[in-house]
C-alpha atoms as a PDB file:
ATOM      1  CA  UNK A   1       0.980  37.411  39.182  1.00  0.00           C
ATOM      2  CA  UNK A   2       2.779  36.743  42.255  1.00  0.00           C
ATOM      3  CA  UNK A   3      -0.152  37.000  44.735  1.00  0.00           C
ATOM      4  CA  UNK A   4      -1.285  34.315  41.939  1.00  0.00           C
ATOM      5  CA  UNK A   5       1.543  31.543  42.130  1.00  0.00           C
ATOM      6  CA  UNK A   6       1.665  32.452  46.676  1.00  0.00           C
ATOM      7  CA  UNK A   7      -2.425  31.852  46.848  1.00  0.00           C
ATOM      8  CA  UNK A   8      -1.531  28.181  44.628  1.00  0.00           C
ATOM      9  CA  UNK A   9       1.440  27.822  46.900  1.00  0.00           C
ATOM     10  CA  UNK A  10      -0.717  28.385  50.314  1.00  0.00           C
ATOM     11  CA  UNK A  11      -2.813  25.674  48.688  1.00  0.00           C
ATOM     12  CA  UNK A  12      -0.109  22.834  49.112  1.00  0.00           C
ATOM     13  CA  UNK A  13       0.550  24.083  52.995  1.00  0.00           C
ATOM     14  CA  UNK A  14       4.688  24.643  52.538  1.00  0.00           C
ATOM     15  CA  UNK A  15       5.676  24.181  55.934  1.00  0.00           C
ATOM     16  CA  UNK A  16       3.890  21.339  56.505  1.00  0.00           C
ATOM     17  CA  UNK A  17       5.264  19.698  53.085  1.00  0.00           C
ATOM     18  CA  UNK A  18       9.095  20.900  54.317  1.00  0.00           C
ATOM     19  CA  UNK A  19       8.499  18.820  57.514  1.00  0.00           C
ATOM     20  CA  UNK A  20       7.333  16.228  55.684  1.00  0.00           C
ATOM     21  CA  UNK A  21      10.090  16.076  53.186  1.00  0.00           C
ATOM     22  CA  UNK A  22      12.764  16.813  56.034  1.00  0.00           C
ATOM     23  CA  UNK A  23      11.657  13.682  57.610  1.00  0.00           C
ATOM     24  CA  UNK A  24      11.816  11.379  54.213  1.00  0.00           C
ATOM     25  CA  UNK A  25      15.703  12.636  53.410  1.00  0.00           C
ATOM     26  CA  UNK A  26      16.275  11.360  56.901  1.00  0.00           C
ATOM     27  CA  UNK A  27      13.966   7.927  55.795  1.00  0.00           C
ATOM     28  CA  UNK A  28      16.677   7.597  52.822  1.00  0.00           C
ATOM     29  CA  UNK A  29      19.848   8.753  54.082  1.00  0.00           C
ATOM     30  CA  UNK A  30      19.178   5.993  57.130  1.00  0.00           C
ATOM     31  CA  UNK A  31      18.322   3.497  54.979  1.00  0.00           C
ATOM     32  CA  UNK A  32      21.085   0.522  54.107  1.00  0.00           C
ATOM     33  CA  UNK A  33      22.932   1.370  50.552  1.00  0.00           C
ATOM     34  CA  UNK A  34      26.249   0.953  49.602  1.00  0.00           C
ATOM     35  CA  UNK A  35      26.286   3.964  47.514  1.00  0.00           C
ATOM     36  CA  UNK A  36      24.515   7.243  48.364  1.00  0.00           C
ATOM     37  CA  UNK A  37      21.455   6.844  45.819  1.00  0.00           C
ATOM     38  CA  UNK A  38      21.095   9.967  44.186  1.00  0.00           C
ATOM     39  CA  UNK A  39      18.376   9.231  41.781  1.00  0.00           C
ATOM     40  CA  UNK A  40      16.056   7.939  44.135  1.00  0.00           C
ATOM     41  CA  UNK A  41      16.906  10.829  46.762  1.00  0.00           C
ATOM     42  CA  UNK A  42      16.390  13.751  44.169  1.00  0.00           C
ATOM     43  CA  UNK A  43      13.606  12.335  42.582  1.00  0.00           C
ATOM     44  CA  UNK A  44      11.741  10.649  45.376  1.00  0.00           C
ATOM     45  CA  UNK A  45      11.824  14.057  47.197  1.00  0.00           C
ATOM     46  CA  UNK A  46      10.431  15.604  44.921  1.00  0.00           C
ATOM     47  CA  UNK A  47       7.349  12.581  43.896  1.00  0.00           C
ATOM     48  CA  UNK A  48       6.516  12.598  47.637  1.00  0.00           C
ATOM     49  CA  UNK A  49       6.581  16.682  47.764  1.00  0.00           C
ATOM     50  CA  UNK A  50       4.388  16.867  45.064  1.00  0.00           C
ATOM     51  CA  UNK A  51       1.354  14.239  46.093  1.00  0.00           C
ATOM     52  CA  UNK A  52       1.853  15.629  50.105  1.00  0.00           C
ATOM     53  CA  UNK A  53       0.785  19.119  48.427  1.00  0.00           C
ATOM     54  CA  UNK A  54      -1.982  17.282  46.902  1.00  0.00           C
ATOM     55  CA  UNK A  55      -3.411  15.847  49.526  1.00  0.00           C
ATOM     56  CA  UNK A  56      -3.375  19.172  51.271  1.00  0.00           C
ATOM     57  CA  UNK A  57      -4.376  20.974  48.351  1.00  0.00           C
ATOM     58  CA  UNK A  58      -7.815  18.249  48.629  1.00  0.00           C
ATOM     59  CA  UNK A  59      -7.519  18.807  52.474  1.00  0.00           C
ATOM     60  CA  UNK A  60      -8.786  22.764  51.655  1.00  0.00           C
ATOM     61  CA  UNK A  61     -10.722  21.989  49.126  1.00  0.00           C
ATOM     62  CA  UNK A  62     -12.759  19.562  51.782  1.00  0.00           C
ATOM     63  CA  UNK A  63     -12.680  22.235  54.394  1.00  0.00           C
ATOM     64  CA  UNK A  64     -13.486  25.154  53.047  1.00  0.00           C
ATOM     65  CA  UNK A  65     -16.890  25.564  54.472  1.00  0.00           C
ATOM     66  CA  UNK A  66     -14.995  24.948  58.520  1.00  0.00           C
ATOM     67  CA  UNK A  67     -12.374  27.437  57.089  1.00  0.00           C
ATOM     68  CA  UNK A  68     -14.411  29.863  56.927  1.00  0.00           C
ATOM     69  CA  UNK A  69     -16.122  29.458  60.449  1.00  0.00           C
ATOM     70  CA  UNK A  70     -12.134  29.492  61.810  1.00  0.00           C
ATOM     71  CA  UNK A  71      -9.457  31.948  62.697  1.00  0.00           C
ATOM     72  CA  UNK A  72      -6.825  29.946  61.789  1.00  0.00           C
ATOM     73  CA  UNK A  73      -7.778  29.095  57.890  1.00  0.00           C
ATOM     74  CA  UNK A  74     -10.338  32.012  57.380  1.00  0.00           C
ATOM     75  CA  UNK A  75      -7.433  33.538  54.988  1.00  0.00           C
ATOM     76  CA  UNK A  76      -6.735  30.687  52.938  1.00  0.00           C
ATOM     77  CA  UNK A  77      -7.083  31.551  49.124  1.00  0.00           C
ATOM     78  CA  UNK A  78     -10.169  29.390  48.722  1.00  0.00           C
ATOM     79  CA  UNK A  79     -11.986  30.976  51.686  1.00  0.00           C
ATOM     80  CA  UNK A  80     -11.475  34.684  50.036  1.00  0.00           C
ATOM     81  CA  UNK A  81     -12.282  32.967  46.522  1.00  0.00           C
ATOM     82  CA  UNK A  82      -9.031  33.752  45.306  1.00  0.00           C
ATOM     83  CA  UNK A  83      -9.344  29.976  43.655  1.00  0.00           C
ATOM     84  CA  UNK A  84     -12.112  28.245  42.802  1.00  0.00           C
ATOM     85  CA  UNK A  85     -12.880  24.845  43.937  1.00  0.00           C
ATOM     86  CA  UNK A  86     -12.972  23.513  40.479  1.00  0.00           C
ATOM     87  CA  UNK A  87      -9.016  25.187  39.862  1.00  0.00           C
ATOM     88  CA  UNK A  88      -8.206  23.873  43.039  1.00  0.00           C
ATOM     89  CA  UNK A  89      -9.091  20.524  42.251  1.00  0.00           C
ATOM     90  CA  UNK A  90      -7.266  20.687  38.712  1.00  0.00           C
ATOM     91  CA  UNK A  91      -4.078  22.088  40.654  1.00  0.00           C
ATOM     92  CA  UNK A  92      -4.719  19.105  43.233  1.00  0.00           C
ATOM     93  CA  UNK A  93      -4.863  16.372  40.425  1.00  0.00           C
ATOM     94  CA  UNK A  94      -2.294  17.787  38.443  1.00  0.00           C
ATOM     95  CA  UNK A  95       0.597  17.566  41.382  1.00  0.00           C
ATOM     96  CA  UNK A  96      -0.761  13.903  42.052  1.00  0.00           C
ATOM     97  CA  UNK A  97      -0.435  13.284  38.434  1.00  0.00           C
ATOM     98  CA  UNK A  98       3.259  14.358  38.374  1.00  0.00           C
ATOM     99  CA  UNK A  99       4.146  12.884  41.318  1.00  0.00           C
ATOM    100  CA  UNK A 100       3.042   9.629  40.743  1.00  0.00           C
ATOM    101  CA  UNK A 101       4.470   9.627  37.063  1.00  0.00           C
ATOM    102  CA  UNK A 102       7.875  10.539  38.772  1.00  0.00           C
ATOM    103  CA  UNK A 103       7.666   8.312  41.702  1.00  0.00           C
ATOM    104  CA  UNK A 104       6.708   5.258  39.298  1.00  0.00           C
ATOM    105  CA  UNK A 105       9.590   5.584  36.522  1.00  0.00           C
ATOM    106  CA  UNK A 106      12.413   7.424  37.708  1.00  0.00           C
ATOM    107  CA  UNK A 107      11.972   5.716  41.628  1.00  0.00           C
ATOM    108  CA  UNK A 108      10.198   2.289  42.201  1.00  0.00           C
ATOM    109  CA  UNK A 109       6.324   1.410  41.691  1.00  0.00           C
ATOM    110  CA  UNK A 110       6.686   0.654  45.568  1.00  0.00           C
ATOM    111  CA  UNK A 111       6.978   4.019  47.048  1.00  0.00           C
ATOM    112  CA  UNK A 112       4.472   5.395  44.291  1.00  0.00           C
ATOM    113  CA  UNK A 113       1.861   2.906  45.429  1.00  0.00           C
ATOM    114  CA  UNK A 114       2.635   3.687  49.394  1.00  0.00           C
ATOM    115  CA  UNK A 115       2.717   7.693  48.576  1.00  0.00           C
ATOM    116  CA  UNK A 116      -0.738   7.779  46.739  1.00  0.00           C
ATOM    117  CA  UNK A 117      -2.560   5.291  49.476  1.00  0.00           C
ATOM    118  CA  UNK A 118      -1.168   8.023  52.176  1.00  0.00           C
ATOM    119  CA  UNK A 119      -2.640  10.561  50.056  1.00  0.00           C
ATOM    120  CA  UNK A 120      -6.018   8.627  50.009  1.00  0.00           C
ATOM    121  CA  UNK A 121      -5.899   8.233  53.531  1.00  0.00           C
ATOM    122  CA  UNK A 122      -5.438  11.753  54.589  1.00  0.00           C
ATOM    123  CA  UNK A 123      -7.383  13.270  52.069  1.00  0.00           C
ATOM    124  CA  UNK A 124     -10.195  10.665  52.467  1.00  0.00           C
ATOM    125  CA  UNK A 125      -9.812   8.528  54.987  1.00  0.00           C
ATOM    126  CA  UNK A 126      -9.462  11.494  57.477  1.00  0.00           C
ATOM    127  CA  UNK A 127     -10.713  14.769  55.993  1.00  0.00           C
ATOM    128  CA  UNK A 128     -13.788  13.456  54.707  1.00  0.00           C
ATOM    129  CA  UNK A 129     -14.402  10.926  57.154  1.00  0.00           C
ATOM    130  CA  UNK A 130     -12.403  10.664  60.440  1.00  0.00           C
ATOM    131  CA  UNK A 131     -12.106  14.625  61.059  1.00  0.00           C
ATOM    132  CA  UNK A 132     -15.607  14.809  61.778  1.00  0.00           C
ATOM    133  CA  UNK A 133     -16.767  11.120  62.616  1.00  0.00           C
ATOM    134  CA  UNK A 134     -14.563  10.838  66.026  1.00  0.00           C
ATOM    135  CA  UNK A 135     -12.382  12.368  68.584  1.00  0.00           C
ATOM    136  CA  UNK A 136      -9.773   9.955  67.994  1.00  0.00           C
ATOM    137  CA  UNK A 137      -9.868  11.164  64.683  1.00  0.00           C
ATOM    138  CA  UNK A 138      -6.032  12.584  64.791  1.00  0.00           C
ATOM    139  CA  UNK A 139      -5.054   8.884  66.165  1.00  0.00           C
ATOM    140  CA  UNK A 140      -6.623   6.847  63.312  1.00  0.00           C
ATOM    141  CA  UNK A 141      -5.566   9.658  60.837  1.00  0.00           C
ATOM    142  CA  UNK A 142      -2.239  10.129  61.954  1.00  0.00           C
ATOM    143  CA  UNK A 143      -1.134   6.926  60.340  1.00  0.00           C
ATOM    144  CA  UNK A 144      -1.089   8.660  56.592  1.00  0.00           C
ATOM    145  CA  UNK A 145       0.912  12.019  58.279  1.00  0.00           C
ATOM    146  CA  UNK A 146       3.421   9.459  59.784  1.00  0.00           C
ATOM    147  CA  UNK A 147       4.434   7.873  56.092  1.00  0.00           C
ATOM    148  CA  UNK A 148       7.330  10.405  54.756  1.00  0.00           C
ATOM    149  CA  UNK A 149      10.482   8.484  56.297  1.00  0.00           C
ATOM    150  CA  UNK A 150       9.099   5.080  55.409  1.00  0.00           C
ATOM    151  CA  UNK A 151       8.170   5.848  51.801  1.00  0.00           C
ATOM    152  CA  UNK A 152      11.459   7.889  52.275  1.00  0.00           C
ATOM    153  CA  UNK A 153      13.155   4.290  53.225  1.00  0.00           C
ATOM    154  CA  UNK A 154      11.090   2.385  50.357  1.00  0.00           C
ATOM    155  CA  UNK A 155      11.974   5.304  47.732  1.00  0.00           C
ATOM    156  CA  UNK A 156      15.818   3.636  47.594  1.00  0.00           C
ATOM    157  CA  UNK A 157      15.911   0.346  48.854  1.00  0.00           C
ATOM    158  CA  UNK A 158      12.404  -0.940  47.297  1.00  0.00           C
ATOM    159  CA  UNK A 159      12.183  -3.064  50.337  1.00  0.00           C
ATOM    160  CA  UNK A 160       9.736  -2.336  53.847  1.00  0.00           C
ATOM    161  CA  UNK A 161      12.058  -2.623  56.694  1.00  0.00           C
ATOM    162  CA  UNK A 162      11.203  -2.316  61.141  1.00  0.00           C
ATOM    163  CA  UNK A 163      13.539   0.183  61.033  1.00  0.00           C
ATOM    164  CA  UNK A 164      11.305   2.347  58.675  1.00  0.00           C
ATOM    165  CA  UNK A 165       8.615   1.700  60.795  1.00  0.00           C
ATOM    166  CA  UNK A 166       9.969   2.810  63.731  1.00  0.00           C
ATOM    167  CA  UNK A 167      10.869   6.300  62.559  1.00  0.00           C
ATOM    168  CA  UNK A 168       7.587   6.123  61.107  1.00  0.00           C
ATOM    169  CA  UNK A 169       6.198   5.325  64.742  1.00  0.00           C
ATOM    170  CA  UNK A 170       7.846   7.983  66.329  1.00  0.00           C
ATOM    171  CA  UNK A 171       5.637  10.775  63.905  1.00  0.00           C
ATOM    172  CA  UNK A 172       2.788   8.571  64.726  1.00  0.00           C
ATOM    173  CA  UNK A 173       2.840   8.636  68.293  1.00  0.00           C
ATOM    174  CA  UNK A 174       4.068  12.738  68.207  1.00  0.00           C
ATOM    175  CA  UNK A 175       0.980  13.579  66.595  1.00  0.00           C
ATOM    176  CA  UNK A 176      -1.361  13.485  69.341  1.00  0.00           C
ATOM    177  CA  UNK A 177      -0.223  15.951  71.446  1.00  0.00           C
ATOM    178  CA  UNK A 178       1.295  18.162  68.918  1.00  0.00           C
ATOM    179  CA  UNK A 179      -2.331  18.778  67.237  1.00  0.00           C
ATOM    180  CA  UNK A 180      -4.377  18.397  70.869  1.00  0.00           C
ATOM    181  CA  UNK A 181      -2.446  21.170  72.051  1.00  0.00           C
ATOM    182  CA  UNK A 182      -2.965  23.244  69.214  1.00  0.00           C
ATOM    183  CA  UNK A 183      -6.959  22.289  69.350  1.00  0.00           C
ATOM    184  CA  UNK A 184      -7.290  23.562  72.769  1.00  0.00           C
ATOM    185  CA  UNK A 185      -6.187  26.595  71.785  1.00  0.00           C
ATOM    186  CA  UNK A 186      -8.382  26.533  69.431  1.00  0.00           C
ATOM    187  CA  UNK A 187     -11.203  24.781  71.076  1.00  0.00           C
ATOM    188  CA  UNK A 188     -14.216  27.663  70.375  1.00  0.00           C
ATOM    189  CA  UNK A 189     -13.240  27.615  66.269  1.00  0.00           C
ATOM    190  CA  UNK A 190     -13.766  23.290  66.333  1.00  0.00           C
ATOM    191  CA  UNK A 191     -16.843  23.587  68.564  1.00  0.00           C
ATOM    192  CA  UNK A 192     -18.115  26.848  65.793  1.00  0.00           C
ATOM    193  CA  UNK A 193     -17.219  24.286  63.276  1.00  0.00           C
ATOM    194  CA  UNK A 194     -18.684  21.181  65.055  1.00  0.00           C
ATOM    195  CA  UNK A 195     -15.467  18.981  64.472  1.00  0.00           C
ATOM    196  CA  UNK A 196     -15.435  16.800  67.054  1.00  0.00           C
ATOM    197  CA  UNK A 197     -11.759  17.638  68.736  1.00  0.00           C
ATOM    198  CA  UNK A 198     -10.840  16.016  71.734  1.00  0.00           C
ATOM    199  CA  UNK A 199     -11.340  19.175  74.068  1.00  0.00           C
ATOM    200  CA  UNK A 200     -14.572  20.440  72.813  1.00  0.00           C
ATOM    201  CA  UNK A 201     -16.071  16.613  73.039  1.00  0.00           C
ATOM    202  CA  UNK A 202     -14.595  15.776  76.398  1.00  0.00           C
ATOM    203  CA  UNK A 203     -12.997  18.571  77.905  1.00  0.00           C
ATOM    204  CA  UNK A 204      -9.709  20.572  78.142  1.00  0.00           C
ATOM    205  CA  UNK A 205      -8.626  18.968  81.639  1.00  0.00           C
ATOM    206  CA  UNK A 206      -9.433  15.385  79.797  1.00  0.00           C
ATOM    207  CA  UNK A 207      -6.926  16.191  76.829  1.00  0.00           C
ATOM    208  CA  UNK A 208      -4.410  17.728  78.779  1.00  0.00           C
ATOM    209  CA  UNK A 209      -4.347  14.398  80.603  1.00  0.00           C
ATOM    210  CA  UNK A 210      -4.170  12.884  77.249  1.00  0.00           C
ATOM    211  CA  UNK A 211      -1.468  14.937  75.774  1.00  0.00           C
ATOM    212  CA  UNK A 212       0.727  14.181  79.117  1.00  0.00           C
ATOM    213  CA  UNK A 213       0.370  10.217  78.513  1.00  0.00           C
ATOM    214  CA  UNK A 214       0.848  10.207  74.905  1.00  0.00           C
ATOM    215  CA  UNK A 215       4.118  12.578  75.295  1.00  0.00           C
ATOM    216  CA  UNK A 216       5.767   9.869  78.049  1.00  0.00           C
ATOM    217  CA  UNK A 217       4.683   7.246  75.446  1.00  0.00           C
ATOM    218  CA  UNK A 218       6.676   9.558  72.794  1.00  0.00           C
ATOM    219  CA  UNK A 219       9.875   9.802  74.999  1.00  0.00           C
ATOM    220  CA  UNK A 220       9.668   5.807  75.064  1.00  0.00           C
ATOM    221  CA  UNK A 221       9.189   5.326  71.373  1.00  0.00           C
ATOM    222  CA  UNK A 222      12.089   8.060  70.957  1.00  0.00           C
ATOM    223  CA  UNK A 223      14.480   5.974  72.901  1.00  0.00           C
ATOM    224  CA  UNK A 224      14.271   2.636  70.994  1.00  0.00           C
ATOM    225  CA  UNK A 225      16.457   3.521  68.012  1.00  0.00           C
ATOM    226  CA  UNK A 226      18.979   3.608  70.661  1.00  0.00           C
ATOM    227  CA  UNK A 227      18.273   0.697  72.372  1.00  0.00           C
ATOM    228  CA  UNK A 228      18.252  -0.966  68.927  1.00  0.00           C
ATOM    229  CA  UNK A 229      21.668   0.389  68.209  1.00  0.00           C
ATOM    230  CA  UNK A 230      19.935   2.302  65.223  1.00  0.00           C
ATOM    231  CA  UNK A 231      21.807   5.287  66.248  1.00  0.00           C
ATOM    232  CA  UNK A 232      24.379   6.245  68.986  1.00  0.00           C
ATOM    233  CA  UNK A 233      25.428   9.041  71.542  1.00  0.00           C
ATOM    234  CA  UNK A 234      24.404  11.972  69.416  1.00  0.00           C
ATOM    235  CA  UNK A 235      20.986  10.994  68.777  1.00  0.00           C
ATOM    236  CA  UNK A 236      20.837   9.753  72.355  1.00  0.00           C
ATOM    237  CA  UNK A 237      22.245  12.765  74.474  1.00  0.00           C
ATOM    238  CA  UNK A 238      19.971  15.400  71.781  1.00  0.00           C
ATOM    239  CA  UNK A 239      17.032  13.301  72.329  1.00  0.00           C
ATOM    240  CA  UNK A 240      16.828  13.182  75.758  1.00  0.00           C
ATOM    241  CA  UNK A 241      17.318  17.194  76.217  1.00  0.00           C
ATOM    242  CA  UNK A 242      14.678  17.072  73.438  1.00  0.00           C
ATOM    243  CA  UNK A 243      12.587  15.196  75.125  1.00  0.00           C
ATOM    244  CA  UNK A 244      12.989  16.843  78.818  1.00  0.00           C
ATOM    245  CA  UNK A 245      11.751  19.928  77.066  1.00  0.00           C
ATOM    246  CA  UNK A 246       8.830  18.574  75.580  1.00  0.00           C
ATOM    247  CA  UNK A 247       7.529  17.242  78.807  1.00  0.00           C
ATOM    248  CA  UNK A 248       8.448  20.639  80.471  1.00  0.00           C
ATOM    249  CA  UNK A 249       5.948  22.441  78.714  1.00  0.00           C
ATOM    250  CA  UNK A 250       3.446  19.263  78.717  1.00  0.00           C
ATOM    251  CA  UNK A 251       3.712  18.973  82.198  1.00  0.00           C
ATOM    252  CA  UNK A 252       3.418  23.093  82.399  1.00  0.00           C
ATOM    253  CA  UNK A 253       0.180  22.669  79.955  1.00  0.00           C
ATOM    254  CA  UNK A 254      -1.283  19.831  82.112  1.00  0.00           C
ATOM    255  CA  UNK A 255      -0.548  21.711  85.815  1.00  0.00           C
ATOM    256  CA  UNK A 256      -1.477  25.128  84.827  1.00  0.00           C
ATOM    257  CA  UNK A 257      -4.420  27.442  83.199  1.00  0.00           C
ATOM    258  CA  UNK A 258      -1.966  30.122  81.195  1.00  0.00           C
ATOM    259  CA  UNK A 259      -3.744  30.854  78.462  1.00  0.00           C
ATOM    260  CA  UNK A 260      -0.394  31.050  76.063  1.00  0.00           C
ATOM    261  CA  UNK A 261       1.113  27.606  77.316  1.00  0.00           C
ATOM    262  CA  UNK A 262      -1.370  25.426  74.660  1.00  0.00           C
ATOM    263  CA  UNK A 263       0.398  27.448  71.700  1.00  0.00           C
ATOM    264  CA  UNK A 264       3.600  27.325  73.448  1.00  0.00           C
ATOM    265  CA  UNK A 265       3.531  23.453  73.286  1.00  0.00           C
ATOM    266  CA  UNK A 266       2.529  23.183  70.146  1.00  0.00           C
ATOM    267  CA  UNK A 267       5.196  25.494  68.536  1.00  0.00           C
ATOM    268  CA  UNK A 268       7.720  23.763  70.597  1.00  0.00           C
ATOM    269  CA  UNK A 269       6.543  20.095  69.160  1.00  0.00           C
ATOM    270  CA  UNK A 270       6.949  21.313  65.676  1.00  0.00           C
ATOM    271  CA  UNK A 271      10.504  22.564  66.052  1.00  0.00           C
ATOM    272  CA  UNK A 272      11.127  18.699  68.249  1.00  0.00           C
ATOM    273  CA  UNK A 273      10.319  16.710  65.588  1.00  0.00           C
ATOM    274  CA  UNK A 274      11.999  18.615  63.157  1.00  0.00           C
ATOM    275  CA  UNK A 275      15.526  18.922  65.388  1.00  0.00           C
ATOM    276  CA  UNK A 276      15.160  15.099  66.233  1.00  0.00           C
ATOM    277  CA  UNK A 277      14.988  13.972  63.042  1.00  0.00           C
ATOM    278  CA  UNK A 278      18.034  16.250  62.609  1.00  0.00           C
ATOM    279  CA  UNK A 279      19.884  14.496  64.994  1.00  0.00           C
ATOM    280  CA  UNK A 280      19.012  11.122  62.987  1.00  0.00           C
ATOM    281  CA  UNK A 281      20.361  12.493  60.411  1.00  0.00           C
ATOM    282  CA  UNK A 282      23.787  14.176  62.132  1.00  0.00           C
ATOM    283  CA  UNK A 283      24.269  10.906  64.416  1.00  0.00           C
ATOM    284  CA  UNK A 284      24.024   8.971  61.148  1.00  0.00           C
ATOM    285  CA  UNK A 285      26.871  10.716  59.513  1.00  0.00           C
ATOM    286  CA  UNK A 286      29.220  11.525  62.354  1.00  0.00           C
END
């Protein structure tokens, strides 16, 4: 029974969902209220939890057939037929389902409307479509992963806001080299698979070029809440040590040929977004 509810729970990729969620709390607790808005923080949490696992749940169910041809995913429960693709799909429409219902009377119809087009446009727009139509498929499909804080924002103010955007922009514009990093790693599984990732279609040297220049655009993007007086020294100070250790091991990745420093970069991106957001949150407060 366990193994049961952890091969349903591998379905709705955790970790990613935690980041995801981590990054909407910081979307709500930024976002201009006179009173802390419990309601919509409790329950928008868990309406946007619910539809992200969703939309990864229909991310597996899309890929199974590359899963299987991969290192990475060749475990997941649908790969070993632990769960069929027609419970998978019931499990994906019945967290959708709930999320939405929550999102739409105990939130705003806003953020249920913004939640379920991100969900559309990752599970559609880029797993079905974009994933294996383009190299630039994590740029054009990054736009649905970069939702959580705004919807986080829209979730208790029922208003869009350039503030929400930005934070938004700043997952945007991390994605690139956070995922290219990971796919040179993993360059032989996407060229198995014939996905069409950045290093197998034009080259390791090419990305790492490309991972460099979208990680100085980053730091840029990083900087503007403070330049907006969005946030002040704490954010500022942690972001630029962030920051100075991301392009450490970009610059590392783009310089050298160790074999390790691809991985290295990518495990270090997902703890940097994670801490910066964080520091949103602690700069906010204190």
């Amino acid at each position: 029974m366990n193994n049961y509810i952890t091969d349903y729970i591998t379905l709705c990729k955790p970790r990613v969902v935690m980041l995801m969620v981590l990054t909407s709390m910081v979307g709500m607790c930024l976002a201009p209220c006179a009173t802390f808005p419990m309601m919509p923080f409790i329950f928008g949490n868990i309406g946007i939890a619910l539809i992200a696992s969703a939309a990864a749940t229909l991310n597996q169910i899309a890929d199974v057939h590359i899963d299987k041809m991969m290192r990475r995913t060749q475990h997941r429960p649908m790969v070993r037929g632990k769960i069929s693709t027609k419970q998978s799909l019931l499990f994906a429409f019945m967290l959708c389902l709930m999320g939405l219902l929550i999102l739409i009377f105990l939130v705003n119809f806003l953020t249920a409307i913004l939640t379920f087009i991100a969900l559309i446009g990752y599970a559609v727009g880029y797993t079905l479509y974009l994933k294996h139509a383009t190299p630039q498929n994590i740029v054009i499909g990054g736009i649905a992963g970069a939702a959580p804080p705004l919807l986080g924002w829209v979730a208790v103010t029922n208003t869009l806001s350039p503030d929400a955007f930005l934070l938004m922009l700043i997952i945007y514009v991390w994605t690139p080299p956070h995922f290219w990093a990971l796919a040179i790693h993993r360059i032989d599984d996407y060229a198995k698979a014939n996905v069409p990732m950045l290093p197998h279609t034009h080259g390791i040297a090419f990305t790492k070029l490309n991972i460099l220049l979208y990680t100085i655009l980053l730091i840029c993007v990083t900087l503007l809440p403070a330049i907006i007086s969005m946030t002040g020294m704490i954010y500022l100070i942690g972001v630029l040590l962030l920051n100075a250790l991301f392009l450490y091991h970009v610059i590392k990745l783009y310089r050298g040929h160790d074999p390790r420093q691809p991985m290295r970069t990518f495990r270090y991106s997902i703890h940097y977004l994670g801490v910066l957001f964080l520091l949103l949150l602690i700069d906010h407060y204190f």
